[in-house]
Protein backbone atom coordinates (compact mmCIF):
# COMPACT_ATOMS: atom_id res chain seq x y z
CA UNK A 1 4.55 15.94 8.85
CA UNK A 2 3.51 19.22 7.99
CA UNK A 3 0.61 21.19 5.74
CA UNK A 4 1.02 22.27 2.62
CA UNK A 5 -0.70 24.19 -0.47
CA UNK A 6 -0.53 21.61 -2.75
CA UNK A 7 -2.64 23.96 -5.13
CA UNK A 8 1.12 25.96 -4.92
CA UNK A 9 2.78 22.77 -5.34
CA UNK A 10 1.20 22.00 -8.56
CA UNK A 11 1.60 25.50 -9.84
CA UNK A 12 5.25 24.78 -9.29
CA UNK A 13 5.16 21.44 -10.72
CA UNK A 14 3.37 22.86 -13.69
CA UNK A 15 6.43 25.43 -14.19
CA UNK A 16 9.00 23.29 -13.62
CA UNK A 17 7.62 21.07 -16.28
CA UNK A 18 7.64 23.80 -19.00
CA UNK A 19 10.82 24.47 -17.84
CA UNK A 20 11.90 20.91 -18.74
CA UNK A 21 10.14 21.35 -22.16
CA UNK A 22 12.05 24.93 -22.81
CA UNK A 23 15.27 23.39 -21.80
CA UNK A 24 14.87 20.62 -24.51
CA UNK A 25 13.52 22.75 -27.41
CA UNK A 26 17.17 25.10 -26.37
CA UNK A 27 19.14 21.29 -26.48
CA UNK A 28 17.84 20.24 -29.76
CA UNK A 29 18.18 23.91 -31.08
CA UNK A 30 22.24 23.83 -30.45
CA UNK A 31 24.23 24.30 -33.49
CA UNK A 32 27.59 22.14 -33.45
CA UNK A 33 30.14 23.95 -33.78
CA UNK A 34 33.31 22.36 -31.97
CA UNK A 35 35.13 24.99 -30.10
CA UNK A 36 35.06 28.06 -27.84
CA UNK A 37 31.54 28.48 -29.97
CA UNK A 38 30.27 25.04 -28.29
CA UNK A 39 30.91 25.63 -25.32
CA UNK A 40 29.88 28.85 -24.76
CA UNK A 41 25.98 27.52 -26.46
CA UNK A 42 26.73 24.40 -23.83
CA UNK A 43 27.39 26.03 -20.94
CA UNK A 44 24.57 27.87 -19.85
CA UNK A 45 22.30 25.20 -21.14
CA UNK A 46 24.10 22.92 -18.62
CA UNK A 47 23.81 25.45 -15.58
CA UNK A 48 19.97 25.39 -16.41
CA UNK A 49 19.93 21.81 -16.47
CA UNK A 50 21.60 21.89 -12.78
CA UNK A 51 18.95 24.82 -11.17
CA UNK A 52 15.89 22.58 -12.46
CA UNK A 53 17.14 19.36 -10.80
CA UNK A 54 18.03 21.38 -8.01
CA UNK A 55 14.29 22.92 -7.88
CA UNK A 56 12.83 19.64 -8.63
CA UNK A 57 14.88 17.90 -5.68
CA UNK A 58 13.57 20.70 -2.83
CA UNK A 59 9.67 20.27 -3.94
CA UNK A 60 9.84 16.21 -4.10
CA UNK A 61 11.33 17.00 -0.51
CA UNK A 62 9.17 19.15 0.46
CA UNK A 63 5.80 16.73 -0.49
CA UNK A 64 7.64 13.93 1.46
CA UNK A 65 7.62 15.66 4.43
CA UNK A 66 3.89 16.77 3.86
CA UNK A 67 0.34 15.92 4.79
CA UNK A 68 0.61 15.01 0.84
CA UNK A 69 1.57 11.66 1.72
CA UNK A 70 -1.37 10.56 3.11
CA UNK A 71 -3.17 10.62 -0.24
CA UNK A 72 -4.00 7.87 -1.97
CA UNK A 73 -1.51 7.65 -5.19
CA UNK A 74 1.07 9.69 -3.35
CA UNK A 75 3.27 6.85 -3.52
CA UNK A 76 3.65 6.45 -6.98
CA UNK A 77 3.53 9.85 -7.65
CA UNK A 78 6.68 10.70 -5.55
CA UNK A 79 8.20 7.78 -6.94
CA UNK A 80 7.80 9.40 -10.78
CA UNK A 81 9.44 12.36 -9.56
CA UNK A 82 12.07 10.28 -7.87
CA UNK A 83 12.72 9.19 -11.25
CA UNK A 84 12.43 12.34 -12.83
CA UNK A 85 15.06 13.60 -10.61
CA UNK A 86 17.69 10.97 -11.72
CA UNK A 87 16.55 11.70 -15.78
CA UNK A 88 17.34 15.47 -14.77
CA UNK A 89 21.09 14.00 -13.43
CA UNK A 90 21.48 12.44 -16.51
CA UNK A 91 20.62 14.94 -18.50
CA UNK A 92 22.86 17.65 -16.84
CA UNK A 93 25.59 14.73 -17.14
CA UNK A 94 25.17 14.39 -20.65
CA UNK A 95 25.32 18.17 -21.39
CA UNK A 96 28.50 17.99 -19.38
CA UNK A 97 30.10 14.87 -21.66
CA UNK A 98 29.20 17.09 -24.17
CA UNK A 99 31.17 20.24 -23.30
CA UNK A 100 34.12 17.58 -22.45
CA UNK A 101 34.45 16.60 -25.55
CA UNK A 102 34.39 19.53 -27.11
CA UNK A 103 38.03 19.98 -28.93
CA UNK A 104 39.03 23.44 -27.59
CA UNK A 105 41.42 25.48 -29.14
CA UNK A 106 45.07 25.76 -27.76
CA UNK A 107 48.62 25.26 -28.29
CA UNK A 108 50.44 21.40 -27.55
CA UNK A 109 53.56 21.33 -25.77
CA UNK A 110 55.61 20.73 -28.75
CA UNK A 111 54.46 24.11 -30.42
CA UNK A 112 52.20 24.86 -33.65
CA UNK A 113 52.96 22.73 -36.36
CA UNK A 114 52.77 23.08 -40.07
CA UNK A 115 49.72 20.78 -40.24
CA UNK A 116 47.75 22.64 -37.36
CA UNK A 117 44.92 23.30 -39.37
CA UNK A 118 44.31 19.90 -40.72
CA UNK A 119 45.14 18.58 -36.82
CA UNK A 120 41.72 20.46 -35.83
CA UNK A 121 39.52 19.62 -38.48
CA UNK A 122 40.26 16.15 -37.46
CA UNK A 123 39.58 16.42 -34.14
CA UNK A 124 36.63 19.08 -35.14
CA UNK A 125 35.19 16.18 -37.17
CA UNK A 126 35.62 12.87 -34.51
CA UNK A 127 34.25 15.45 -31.55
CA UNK A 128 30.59 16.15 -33.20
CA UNK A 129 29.06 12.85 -33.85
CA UNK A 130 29.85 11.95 -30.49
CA UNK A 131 28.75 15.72 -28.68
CA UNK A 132 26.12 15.09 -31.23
CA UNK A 133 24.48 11.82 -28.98
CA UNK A 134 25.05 13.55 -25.80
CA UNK A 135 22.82 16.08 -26.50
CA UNK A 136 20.39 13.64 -28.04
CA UNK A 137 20.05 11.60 -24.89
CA UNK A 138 20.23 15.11 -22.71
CA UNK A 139 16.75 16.33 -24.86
CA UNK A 140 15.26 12.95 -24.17
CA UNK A 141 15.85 12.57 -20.38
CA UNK A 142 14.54 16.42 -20.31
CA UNK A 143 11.16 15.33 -22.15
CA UNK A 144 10.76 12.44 -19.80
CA UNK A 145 10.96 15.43 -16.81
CA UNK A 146 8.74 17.06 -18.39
CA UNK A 147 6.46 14.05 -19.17
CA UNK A 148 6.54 13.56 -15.74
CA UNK A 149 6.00 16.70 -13.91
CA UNK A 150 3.15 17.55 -15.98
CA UNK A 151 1.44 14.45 -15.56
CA UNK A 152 1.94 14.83 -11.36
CA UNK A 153 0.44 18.40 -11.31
CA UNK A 154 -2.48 16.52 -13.47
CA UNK A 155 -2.89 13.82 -10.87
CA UNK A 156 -2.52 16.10 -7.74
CA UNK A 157 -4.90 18.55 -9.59
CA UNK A 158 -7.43 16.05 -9.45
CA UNK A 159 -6.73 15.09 -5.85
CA UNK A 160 -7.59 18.24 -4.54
CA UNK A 161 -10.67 18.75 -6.68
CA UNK A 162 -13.47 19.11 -4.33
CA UNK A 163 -15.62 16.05 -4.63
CA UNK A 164 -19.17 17.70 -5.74
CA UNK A 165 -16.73 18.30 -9.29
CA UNK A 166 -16.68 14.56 -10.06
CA UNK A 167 -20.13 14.73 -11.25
CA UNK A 168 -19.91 17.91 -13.18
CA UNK A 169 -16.43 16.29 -15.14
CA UNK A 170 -17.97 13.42 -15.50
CA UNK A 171 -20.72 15.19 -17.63
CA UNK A 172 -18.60 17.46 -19.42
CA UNK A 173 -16.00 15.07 -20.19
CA UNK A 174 -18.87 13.84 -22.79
CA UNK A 175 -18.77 17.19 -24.63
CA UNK A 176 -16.09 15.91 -27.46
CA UNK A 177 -14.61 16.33 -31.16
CA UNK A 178 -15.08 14.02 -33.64
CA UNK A 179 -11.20 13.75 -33.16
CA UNK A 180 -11.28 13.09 -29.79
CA UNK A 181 -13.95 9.91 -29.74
CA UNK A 182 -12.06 8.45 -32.55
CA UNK A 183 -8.98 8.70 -30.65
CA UNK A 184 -10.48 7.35 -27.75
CA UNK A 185 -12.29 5.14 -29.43
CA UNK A 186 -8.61 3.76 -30.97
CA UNK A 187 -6.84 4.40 -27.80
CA UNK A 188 -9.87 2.16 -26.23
CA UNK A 189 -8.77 -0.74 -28.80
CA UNK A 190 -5.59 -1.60 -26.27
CA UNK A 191 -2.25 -1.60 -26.79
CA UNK A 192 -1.58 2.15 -27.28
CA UNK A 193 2.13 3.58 -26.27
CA UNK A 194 3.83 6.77 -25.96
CA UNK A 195 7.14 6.49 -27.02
CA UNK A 196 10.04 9.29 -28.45
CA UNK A 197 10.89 8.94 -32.09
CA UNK A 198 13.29 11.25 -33.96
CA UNK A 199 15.01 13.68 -31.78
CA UNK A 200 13.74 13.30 -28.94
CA UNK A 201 9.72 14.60 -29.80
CA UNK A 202 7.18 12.09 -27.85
CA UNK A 203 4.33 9.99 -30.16
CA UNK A 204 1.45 8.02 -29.80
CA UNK A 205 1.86 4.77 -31.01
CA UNK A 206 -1.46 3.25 -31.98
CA UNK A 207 -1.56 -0.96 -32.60
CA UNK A 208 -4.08 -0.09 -35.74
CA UNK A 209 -1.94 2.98 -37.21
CA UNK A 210 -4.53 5.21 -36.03
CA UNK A 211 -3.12 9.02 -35.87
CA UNK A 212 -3.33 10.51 -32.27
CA UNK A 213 -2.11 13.91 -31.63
CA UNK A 214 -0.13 14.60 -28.46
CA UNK A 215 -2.28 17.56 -28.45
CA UNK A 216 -5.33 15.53 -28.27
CA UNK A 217 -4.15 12.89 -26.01
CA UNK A 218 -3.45 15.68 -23.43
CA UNK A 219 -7.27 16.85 -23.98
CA UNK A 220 -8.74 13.44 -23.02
CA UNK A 221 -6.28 12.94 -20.26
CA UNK A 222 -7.35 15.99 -18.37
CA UNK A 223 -10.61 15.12 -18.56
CA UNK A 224 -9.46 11.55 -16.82
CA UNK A 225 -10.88 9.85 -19.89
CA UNK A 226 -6.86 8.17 -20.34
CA UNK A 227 -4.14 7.08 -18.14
CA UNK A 228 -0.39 7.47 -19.05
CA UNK A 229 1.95 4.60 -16.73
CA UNK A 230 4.20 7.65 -16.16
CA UNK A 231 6.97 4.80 -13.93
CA UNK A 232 8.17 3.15 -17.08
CA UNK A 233 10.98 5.55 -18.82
CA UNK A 234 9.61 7.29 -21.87
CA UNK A 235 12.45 6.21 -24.31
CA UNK A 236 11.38 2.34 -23.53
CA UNK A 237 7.04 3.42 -24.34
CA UNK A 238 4.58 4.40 -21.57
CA UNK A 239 1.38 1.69 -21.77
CA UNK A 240 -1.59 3.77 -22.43
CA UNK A 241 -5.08 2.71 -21.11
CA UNK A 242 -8.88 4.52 -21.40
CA UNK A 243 -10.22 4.84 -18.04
CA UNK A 244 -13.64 3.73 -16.74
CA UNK A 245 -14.72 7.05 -17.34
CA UNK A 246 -13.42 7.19 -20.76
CA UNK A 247 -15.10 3.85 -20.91
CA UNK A 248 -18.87 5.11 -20.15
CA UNK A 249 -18.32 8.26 -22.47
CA UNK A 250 -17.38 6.40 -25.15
CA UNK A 251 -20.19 3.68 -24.39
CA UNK A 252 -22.70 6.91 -24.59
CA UNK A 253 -21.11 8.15 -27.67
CA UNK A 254 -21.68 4.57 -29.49
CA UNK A 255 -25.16 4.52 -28.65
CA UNK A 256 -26.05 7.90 -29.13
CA UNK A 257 -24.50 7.24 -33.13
CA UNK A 258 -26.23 4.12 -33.25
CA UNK A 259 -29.91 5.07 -32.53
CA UNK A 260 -29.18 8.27 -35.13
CA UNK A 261 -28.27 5.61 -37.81
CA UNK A 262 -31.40 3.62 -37.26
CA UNK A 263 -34.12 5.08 -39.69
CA UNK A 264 -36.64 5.97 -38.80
CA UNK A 265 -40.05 3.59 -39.61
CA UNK A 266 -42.03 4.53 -42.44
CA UNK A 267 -45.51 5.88 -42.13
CA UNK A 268 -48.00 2.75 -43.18
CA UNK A 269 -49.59 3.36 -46.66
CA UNK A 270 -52.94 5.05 -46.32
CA UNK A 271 -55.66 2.46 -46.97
CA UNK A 272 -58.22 3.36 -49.98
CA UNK A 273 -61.77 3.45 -49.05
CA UNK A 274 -63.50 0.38 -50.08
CA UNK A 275 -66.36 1.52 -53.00
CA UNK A 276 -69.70 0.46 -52.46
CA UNK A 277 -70.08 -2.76 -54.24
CA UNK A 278 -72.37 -2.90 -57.33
């Protein structure tokens, strides 16, 4: 068991998840068009795919074979990049079904027929629906390594805070939007999920409809007011839960609103002088 700078570590963790992220946007960006066109917009996608897994592989190592391990939460950490390692296989699998289905142009044994052209627009047309799901699937197994490495580097960051910060977060963490206690406050209700919808994008699913950014959901997770179970795959919805610090801010939010609604009491009615009495 060696030492490590898991300050580096995160750094890297950080990268490799915006990595991830760039490597999706670039999937769902490909234009379909079956042919030498396809798989030259395929091909270096795919090579990417490969030298991320690759990178992710040697750090998960790496933290394995660290002093890392002996932190509480290692364990589950490790085992979401353990996962996030197999979504990056997929992915790079995927991107590769893609490119092998990809009709290329050529000459059959039998020679070039008079119907040649209406031989490739068939093929042309069967080939993209189905290239078309392989890179679906590749973008979402790339947003659930990017899910994941991001939301390591949060946890480790917070490991290696140095304790006398608690206290300061703690009081900060208070310092909110209107936006951001009403999505706590929803988020607080139970039963909130991230899941993917569309192609690929993540969402947070509220039981009450209520709107919550993943912009703002990142803001109260990195103040530790939120908790994202990063172990279940993405594509099946991540349980989301309000911490006990999220908990006391929003508690101290409540109360703070209620004794502002609470009017104050009137001044009593000045009392008239009694006259003398005749």
């Amino acid at each position: 068991m060696h030492d490590i700078d898991l300050s580096s570590q995160i750094g890297r963790l950080r990268h490799l998840a915006a990595g991830f992220e760039a490597l999706r946007s670039q999937v769902l960006d490909l234009a379909l068009a079956p042919g030498t066109t396809a798989l030259r917009s395929i091909s270096p996608v795919f090579h990417t795919a490969q030298g991320l897994t690759a990178r992710l592989t040697a750090q998960v190592s790496e933290l394995a074979g660290s002093a890392y391990t002996t932190v509480a939460g290692s364990m589950e950490s490790l085992d979401a990049l353990c996962s996030a390692i197999g979504s990056a296989s997929l992915a790079s699998c995927d991107l590769a079904h893609a490119m092998a289905r990809n009709p290329l142009d050529g000459t059959g044994f039998g020679g070039p027929t008079e119907h040649e052209a209406r031989f490739r627009e068939a093929r042309h047309a069967k080939a993209v629906p189905v290239m078309a799901e392989h890179l679906q699937d590749a973008a979402e197994h790339l947003d659930l390594c990017a899910t994941v490495c991001a939301y390591v580097a949060t946890g480790m960051s917070k490991d290696v805070a140095p304790a006398s910060t608690n206290t300061v977060r703690r009081n900060t963490s208070q310092a909110l939007s209107d936006t951001q206690y009403e999505a706590l406050g929803a988020l607080a209700a139970g039963g909130a999920r991230m899941e993917t919808k569309g192609r690929g994008s993540a969402r947070v699913a509220v039981p009450d409809g209520s709107r919550v950014t993943i912009a703002t959901f990142q803001s109260l997770d990195k103040r530790g007011l939120v908790h994202l179970d990063t172990s279940v795959p993405l594509f099946r919805g991540r349980a989301i839960r309000v911490t006990a610090d999220g908990h006391r801010v929003l508690a101290h939010h409540r109360r703070g609103a209620s004794a502002a609604a609470v009017p104050a009491p009137a001044a009593p009615a000045a009392i008239p002088a009694r006259g003398a009495r005749r």
